[in-house]
Protein backbone atom coordinates (compact mmCIF):
# COMPACT_ATOMS: atom_id res chain seq x y z
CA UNK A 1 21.78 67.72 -0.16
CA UNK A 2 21.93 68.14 -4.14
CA UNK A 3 18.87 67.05 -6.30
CA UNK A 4 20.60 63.29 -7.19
CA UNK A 5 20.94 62.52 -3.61
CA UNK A 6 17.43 63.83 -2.65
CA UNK A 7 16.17 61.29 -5.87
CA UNK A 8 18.38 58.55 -4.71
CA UNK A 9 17.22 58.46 -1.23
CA UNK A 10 13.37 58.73 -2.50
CA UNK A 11 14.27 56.01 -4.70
CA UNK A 12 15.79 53.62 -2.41
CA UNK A 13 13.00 54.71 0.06
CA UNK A 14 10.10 53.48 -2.14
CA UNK A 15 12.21 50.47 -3.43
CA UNK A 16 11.97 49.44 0.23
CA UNK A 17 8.43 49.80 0.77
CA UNK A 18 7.36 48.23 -2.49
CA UNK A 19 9.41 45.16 -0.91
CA UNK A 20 7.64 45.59 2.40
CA UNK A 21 4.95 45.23 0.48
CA UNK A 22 5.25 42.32 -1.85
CA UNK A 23 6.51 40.26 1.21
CA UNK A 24 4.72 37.43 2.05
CA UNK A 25 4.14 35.06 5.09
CA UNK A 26 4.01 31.09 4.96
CA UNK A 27 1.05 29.87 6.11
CA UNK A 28 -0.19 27.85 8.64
CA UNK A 29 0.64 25.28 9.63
CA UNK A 30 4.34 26.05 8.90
CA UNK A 31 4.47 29.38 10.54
CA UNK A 32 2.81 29.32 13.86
CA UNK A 33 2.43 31.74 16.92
CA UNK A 34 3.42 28.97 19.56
CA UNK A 35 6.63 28.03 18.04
CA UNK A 36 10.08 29.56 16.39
CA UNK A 37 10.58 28.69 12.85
CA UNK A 38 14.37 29.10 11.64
CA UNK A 39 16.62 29.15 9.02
CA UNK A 40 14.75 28.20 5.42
CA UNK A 41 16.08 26.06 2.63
CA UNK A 42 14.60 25.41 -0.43
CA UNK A 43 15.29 22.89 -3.61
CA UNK A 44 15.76 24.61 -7.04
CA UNK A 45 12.64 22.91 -8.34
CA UNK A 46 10.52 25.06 -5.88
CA UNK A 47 9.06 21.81 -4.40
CA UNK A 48 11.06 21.32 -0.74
CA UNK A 49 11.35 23.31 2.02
CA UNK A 50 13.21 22.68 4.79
CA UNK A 51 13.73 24.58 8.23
CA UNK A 52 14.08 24.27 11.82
CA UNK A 53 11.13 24.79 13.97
CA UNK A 54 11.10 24.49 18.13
CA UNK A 55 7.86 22.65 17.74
CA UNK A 56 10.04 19.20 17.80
CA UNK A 57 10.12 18.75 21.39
CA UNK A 58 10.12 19.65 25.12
CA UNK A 59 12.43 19.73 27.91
CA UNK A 60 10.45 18.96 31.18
CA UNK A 61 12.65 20.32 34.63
CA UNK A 62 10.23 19.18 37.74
CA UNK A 63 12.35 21.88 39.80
CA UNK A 64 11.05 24.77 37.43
CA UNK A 65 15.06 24.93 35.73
CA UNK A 66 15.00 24.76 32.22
CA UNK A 67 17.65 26.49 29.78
CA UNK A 68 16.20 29.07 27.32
CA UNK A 69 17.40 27.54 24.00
CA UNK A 70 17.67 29.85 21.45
CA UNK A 71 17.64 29.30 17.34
CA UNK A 72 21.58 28.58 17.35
CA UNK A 73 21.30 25.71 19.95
CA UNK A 74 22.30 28.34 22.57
CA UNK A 75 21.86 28.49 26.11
CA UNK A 76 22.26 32.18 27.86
CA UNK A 77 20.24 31.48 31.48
CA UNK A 78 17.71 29.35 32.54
CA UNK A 79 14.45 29.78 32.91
CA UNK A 80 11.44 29.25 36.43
CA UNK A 81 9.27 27.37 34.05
CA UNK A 82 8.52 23.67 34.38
CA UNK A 83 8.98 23.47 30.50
CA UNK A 84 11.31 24.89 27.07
CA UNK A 85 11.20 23.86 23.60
CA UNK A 86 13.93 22.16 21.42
CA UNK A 87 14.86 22.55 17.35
CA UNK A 88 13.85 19.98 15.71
CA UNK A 89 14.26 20.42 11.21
CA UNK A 90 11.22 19.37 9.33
CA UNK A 91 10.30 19.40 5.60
CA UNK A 92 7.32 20.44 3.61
CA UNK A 93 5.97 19.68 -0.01
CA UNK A 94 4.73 21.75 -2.51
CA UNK A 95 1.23 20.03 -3.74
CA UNK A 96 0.71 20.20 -7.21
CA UNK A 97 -2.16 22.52 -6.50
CA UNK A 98 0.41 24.77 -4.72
CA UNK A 99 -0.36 24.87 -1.50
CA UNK A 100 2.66 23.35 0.87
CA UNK A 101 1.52 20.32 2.83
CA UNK A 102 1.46 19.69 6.27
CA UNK A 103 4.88 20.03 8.00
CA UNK A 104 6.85 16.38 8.62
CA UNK A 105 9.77 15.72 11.20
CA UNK A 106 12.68 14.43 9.48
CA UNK A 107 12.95 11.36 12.47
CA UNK A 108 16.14 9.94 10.93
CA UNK A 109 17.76 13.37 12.06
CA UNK A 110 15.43 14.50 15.22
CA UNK A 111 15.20 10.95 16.62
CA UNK A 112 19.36 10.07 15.74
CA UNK A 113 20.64 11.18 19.92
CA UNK A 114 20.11 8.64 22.93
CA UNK A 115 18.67 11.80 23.97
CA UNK A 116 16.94 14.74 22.69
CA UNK A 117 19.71 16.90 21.23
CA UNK A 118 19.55 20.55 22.64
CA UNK A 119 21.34 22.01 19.47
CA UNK A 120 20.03 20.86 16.04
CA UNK A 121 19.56 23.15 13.22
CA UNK A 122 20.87 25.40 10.19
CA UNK A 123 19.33 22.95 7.65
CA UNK A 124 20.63 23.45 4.28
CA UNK A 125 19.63 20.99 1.78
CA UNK A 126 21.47 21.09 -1.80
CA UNK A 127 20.37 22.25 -4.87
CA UNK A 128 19.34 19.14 -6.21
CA UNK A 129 17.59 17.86 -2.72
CA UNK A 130 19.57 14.72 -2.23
CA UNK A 131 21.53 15.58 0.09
CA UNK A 132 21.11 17.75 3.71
CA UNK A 133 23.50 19.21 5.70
CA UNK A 134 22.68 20.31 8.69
CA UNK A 135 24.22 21.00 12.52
CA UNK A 136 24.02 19.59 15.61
CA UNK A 137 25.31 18.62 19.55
CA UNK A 138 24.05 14.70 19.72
CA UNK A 139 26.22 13.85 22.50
CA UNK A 140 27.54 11.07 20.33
CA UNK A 141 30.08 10.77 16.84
CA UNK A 142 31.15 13.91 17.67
CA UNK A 143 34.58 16.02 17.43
CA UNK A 144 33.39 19.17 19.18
CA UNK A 145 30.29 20.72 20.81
CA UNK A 146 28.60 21.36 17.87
CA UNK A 147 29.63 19.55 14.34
CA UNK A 148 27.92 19.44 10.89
CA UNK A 149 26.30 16.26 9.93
CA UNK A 150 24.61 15.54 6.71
CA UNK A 151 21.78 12.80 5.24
CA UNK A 152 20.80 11.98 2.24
CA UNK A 153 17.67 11.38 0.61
CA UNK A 154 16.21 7.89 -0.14
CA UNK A 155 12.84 5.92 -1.26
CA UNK A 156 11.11 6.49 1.55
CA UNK A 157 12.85 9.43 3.18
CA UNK A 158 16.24 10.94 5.05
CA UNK A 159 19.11 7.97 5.88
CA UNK A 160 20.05 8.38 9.38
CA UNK A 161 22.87 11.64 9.49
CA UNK A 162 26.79 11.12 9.00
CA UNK A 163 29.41 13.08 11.01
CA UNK A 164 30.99 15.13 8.31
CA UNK A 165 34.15 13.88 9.97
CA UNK A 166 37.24 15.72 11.42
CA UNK A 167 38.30 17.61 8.21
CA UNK A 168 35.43 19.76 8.41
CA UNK A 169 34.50 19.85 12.20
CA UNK A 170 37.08 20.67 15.12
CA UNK A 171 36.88 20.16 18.56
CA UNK A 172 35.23 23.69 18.54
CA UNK A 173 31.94 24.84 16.50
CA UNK A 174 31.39 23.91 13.03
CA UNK A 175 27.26 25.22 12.33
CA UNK A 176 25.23 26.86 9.15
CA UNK A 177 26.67 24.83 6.27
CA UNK A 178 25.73 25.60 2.53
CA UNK A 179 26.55 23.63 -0.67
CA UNK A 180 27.34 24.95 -3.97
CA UNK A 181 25.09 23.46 -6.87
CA UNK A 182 27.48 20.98 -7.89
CA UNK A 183 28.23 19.87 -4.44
CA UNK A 184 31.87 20.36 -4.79
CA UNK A 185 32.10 23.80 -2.40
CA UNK A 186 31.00 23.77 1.74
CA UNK A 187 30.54 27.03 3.17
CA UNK A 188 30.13 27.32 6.49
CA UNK A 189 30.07 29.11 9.91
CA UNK A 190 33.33 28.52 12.24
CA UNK A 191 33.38 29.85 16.47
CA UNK A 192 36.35 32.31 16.20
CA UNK A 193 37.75 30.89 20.03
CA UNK A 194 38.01 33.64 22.87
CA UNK A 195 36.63 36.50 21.04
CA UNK A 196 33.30 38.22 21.50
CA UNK A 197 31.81 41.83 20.85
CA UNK A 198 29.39 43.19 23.82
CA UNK A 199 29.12 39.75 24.72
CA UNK A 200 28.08 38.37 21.35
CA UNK A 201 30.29 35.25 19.87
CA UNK A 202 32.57 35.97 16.67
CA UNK A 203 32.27 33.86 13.73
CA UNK A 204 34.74 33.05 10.40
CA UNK A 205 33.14 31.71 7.15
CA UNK A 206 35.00 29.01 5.48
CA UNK A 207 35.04 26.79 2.49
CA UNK A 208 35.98 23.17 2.19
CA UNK A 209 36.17 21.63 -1.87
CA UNK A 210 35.37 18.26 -2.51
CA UNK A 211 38.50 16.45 -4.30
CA UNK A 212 38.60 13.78 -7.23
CA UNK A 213 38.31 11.32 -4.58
CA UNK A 214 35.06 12.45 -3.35
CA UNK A 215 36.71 13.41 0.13
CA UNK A 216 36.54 17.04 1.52
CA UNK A 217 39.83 18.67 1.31
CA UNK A 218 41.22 20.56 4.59
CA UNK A 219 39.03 23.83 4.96
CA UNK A 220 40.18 27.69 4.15
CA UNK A 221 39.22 30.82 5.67
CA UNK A 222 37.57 33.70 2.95
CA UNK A 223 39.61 36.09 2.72
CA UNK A 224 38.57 40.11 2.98
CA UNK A 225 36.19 41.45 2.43
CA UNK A 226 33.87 38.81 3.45
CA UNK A 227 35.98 38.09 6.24
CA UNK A 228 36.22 40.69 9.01
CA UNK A 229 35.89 38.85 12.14
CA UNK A 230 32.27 39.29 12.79
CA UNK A 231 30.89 36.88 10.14
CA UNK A 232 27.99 34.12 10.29
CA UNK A 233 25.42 31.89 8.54
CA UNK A 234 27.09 31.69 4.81
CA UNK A 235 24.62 30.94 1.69
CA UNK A 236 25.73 30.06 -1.68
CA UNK A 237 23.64 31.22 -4.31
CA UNK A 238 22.13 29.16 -7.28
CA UNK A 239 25.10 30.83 -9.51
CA UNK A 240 27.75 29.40 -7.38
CA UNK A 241 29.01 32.95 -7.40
CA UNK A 242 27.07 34.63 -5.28
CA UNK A 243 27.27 34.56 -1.60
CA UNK A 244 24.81 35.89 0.88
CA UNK A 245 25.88 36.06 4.88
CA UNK A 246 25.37 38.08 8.15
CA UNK A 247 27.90 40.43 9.65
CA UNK A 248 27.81 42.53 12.57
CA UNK A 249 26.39 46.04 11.65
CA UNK A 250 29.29 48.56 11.26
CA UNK A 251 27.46 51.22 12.96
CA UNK A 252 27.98 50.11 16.08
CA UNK A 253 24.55 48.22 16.40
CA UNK A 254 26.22 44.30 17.25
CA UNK A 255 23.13 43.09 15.53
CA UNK A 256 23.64 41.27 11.89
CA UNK A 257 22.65 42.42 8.54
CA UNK A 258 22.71 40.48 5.84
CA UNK A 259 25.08 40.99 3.01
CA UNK A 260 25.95 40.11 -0.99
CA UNK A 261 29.06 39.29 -2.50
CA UNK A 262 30.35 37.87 -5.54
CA UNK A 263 32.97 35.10 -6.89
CA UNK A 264 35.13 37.37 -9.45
CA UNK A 265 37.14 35.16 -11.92
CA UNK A 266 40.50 36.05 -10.62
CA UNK A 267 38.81 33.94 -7.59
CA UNK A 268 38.59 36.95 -4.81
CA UNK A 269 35.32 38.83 -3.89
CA UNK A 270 33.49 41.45 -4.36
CA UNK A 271 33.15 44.52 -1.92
CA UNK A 272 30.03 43.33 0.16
CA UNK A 273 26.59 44.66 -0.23
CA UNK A 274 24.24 45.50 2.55
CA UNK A 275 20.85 43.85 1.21
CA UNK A 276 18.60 47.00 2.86
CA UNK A 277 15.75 46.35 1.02
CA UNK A 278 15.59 42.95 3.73
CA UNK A 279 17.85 44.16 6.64
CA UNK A 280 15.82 45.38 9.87
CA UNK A 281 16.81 46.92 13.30
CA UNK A 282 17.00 43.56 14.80
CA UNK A 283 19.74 40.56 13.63
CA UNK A 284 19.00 39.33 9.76
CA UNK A 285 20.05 35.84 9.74
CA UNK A 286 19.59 32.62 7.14
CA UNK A 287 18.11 33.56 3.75
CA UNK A 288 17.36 30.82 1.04
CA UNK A 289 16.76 32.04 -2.86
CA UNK A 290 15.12 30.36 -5.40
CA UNK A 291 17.45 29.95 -8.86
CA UNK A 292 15.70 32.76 -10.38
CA UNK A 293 16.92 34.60 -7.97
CA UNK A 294 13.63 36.17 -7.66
CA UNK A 295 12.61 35.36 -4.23
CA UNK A 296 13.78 35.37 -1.32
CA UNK A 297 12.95 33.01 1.93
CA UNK A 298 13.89 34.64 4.87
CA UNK A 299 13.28 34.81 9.00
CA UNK A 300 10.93 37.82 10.54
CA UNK A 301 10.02 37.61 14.08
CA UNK A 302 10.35 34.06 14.25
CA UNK A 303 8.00 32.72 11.21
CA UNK A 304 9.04 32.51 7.33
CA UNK A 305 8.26 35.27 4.71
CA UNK A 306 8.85 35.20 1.33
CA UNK A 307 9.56 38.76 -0.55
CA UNK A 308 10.78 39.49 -3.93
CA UNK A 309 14.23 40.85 -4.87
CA UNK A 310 15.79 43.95 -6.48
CA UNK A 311 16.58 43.15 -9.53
CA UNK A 312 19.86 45.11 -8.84
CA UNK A 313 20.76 41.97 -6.10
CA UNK A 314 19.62 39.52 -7.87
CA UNK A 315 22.41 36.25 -8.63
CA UNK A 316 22.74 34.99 -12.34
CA UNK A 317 19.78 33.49 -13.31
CA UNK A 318 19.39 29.94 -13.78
CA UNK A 319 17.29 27.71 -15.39
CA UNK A 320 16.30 24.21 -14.37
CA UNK A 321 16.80 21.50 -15.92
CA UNK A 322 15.40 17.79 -13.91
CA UNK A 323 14.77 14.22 -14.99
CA UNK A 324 15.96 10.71 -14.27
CA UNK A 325 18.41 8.67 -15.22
CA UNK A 326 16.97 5.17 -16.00
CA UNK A 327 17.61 1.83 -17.95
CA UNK A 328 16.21 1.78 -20.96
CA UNK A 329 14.63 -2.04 -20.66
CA UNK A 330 14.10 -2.42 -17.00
CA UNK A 331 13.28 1.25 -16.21
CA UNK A 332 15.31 0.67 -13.02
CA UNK A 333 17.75 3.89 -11.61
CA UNK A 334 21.18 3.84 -12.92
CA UNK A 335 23.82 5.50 -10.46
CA UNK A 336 25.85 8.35 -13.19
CA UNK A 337 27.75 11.40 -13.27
CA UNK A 338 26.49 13.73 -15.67
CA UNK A 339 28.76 16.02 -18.18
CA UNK A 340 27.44 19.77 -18.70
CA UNK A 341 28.85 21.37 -21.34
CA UNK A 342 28.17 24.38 -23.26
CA UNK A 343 27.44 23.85 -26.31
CA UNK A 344 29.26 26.77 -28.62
CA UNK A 345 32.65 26.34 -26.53
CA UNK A 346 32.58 22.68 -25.51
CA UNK A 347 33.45 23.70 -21.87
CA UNK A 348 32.51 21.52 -19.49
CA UNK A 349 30.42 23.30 -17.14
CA UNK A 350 29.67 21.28 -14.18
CA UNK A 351 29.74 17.30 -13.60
CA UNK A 352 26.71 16.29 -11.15
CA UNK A 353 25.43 13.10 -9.27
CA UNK A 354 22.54 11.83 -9.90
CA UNK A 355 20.74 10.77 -7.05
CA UNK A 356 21.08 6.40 -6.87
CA UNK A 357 18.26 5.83 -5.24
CA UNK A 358 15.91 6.40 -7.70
CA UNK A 359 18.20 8.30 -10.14
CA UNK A 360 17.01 11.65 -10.48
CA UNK A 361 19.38 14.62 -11.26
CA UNK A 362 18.86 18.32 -11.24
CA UNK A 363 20.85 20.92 -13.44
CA UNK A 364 20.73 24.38 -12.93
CA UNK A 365 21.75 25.96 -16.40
CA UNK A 366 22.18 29.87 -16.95
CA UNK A 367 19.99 31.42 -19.59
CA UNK A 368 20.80 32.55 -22.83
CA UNK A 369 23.39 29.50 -24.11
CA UNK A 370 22.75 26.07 -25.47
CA UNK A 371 23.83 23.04 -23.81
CA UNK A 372 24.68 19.32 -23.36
CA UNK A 373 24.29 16.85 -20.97
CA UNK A 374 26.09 13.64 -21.10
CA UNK A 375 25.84 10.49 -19.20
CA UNK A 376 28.96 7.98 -20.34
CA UNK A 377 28.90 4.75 -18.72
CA UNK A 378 31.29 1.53 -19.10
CA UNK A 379 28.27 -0.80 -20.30
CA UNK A 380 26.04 1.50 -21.88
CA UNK A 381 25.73 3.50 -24.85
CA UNK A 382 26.86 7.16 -24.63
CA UNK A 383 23.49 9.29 -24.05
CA UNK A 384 23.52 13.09 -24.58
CA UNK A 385 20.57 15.33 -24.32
CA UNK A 386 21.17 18.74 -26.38
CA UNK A 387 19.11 22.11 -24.37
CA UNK A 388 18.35 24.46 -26.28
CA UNK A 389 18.45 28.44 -25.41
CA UNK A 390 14.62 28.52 -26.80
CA UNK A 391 14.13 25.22 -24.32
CA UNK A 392 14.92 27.62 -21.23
CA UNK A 393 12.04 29.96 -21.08
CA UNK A 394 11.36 30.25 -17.43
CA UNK A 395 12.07 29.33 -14.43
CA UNK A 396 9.60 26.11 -14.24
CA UNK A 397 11.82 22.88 -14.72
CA UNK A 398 12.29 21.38 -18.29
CA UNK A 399 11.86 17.40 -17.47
CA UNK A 400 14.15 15.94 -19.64
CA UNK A 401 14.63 12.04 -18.57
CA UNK A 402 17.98 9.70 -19.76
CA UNK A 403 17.10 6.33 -20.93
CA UNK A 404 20.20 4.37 -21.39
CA UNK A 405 20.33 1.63 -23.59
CA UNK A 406 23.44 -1.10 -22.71
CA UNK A 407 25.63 -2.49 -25.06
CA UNK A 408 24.17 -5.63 -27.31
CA UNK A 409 27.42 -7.14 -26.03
CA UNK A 410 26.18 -7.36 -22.78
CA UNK A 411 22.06 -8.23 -23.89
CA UNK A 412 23.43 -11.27 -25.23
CA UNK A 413 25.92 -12.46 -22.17
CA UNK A 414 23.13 -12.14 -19.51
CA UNK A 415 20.91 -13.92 -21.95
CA UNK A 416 22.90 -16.79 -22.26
CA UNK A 417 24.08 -17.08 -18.91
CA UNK A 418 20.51 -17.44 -18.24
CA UNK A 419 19.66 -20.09 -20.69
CA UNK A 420 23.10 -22.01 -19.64
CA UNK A 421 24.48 -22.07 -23.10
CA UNK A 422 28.00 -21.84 -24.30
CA UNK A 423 29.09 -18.45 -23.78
CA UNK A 424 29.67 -16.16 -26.98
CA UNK A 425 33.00 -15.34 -28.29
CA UNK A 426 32.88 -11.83 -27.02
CA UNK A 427 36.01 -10.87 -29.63
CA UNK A 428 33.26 -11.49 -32.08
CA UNK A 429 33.76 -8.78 -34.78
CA UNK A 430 30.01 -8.44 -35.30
CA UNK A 431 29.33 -7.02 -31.96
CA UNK A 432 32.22 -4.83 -32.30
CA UNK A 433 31.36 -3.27 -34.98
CA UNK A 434 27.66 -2.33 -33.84
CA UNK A 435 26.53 0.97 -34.41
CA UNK A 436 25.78 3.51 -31.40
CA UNK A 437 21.87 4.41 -32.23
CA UNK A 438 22.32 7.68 -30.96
C-alpha cells in the first residue's frame, strides 16, 4: 500500500471516529429502553419531530400467541408471550428553551382503524410541517396490504389520514414515503412481488409528481443507479436534489447501508455513495437531515441519535425562510400560493402552499442569492417580500410575515352591503385608477 492510500485510510478512519464521537442520543422520554423508536422526521424549522415508536399499544393473546411485529409492520413468527407491542407515530416539540417536550400520540392517525392497526409507520412529514405522510394496514380504505396515507396539520392538531388513493398505492405494498420541499415530488418504497434475497423482501424506489391539477400523476421507477433491485426507505433532501436510501450491502452482507445520490440537471443520478461515516454492521435504515444539512437524525439500536455530517456529504445548503400569510385588517389566514424567484435572473424557483389553516408558509432558500417572494391574489394587492443574500446568515429561520391589503374596490362593497345602501358603480374610474401602495 503506497503512502496516499495509507493517509486516505487514516483519514477516513479518524473522520469516522470524530463522528462516533459527536453523535448524540435523544433523551428521555423519547428514546426509551422498553420500547423501539423508528424512522425520524424532522420540519426545516428544527421545531417537529416525528417518528414511530412501539410504545402505542399492546396486543394481548390469552393462549400465549402473539406475532413479533417488527419496525416495518412485519410479522416473521409468533411469539409464547401473553403480550407484543404495536407502532404507533407520535410527535414532539422543541421548547423555546430547547429541550423537546414530552412525546404526544398523533390519535387522528393511531386511533383512525376499528382496530388497532398492526402496520403503521415510516412517518415523513414535509418540509414545511403541514402535511404527513405516512404508511399503514388499517383494514379499511385500502387498495393493498399496506398503502400510504397522509394528514394534514390543523388548529388543534393532525385531520384524520386520507388514502393516497390508487395512483400511488397498488394492491401490493406502497410504505416509506418522502416529499420534496415544494410538495410536488413522492418518493417512496414499492414490494418488488416474488423476489427475495436469503429470505429478505426486495424493494423499488419510485417517484410520483404532483400535476397542475393538484392530482398525483401515475408513478415511475428511478432508474440506475439508484435502482438495482435491492432498494428501500427513500429520503429527499432539503435541496430537492439529494437523495438518501438503503440498499442491500454489495458485499454479500443482505443487511442495508445507507446511500447518497444526486439529481444532475440532465435529470439522471449520480453514482451512489455509501455514507460510512453512519453505516454499521447491522441494517441502516430511515435518516432525516436538517436543511443545513448539518445533522443528521438517524436509528441505532432502536432509539434516535443525532450526529453531524461530513461536510463532503452534505446536500446544498438552505436557508429558511417562515412567516404567515394574513389579512392586513382582520389579521385572519389567507389561503395563497407563493412565487419564489431569484432575484438577478427572475426565475421562478419554487411555488409553495401556504398552510390555510392558520396560513403559515415555509421557504427553504439556498445561500448566497437574493430573492422574492410573491403572493398575487384576485382581491388583494400584489405583496412581494425582497430576501436579501446578507438576510440569510444562518440556518435559524428569518420570520418574514405577508400582510395583504384588499383592493379599496372591495372595502367599499362590503361596507355598503352592510349599511344597505345603493351599491357603488364599480366602473367608477376613481377606484380604477387607485394606486398599488406597494
Amino acid at each position: 500500500m503506497n503512502k496516499f492510500l495509507i493517509l486516505l485510510t487514516l483519514f477516513l478512519g479518524l473522520n469516522n471516529i470524530l463522528t462516533a464521537q459527536n453523535r448524540k442520543r435523544l433523551p428521555n422520554p423519547i428514546n426509551s429502553a422498553e420500547y423501539t423508536e423508528y424512522a425520524p422526521s424532522i420540519t426545516a424549522d428544527g421545531k417537529t419531530l416525528i417518528y414511530q415508536t412501539s410504545q402505542y399499544g399492546i396486543f394481548v393473546n390469552a393462549t400465549k400467541k402473539v406475532p413479533q411485529i417488527d419496525a416495518d409492520g412485519k410479522s416473521t413468527k409468533i411469539l409464547d408471550e401473553f403480550e407484543t407491542h404495536f407502532f404507533g407515530i407520535f410527535e414532539v416539540k422543541l421548547h423555546p428553551s430547547g429541550e423537546w417536550t414530552s412525546p404526544k400520540s398523533i390519535d387522528p392517525i393511531n386511533q383512525y382503524a376499528d382496530i388497532q392497526a398492526p402496520v403503521m409507520g415510516g412517518p415523513s412529514v414535509s418540509y414545511d410541517g403541514n402535511t404527513l405522510f405516512f404508511f399503514a394496514n388499517f383494514g379499511k380504505n385500502g387498495y393493498g396490504r399496506e398503502d400510504i396515507f397522509f394528514s394534514t396539520r390543523e388548529n388543534n392538531g393532525w385531520s384524520v389520514p386520507e388514502n393516497m388513493g390508487s395512483v400511488i398505492n397498488t394492491d401490493s405494498y406502497e410504505g416509506f414515503p418522502s416529499v420534496s420541499p415544494d410538495g410536488k415530488r413522492l418518493y417512496f418504497t414499492r414490494e418488488v412481488i416474488g423476489k427475495k434475497v436469503d429470505g429478505k423482501q426486495c424493494y423499488r424506489i419510485l417517484v410520483s409528481e404532483k400535476g397542475r391539477n393538484g392530482k398525483w400523476k401515475a408513478p415511475f421507477e428511478l432508474p440506475t443507479p439508484v435502482n438495482t433491485g435491492f432498494e428501500k426507505a427513500p429520503r429527499i433532501m432539503a435541496d430537492s436534489k439529494t437523495l438518501i436510501f438503503s440498499r442491500i450491502k454489495p458485499d454479500g452482507n443482505t443487511d442495508f447501508d445507507l446511500f447518497k445520490s444526486v439529481l444532475q440537471s440532465d435529470g439522471s443520478w449520480s453514482k451512489p455513495v455509501p455514507l460510512d461515516f453512519i453505516n454499521t454492521k447491522k441494517s441502516d435504515l430511515f435518516v432525516s437531515m436538517s436543511p443545513c444539512g448539518d445533522v443528521m437524525y438517524y436509528i441505532s439500536n432502536g432509539d434516535i441519535y443525532t450526529t453531524e455530517v461530513p461536510e463532503s456529504l452534505r446536500p446544498i445548503k438552505n436557508a429558511i425562510v417562515q412567516g404567515y400569510v394574513l389579512d392586513s385588517v382582520s389579521q385572519l389566514p389567507v389561503k395563497a400560493k407563493l412565487v419564489i424567484k431569484e432575484k438577478q435572473s427572475g426565475d421562478i424557483l419554487a411555488v409553495i402552499d401556504n398552510n390555510p389553516n392558520d396560513g403559515r408558509y415555509t421557504a427553504l432558500l439556498p445561500f448566497g442569492r437574493d430573492y422574492e417572494i410573491s403572493v398575487n391574489l384576485s382581491e388583494y394587492y400584489t405583496k412581494t417580500l425582497k430576501i436579501q443574500s446578507v438576510d440569510l446568515k444562518d440556518c435559524n429561520p428569518l420570520l418574514k410575515d405577508l400582510h395583504l391589503i384588499k383592493f379599496p374596490i372591495e372595502q367599499a362593497l362590503i361596507t355598503q352591503a352592510a349599511a344597505k345602501e345603493t351599491p357603488i358603480n364599480v366602473q367608477n374610474p376613481k377606484f380604477q385608477s387607485l394606486p398599488n401602495p406597494f
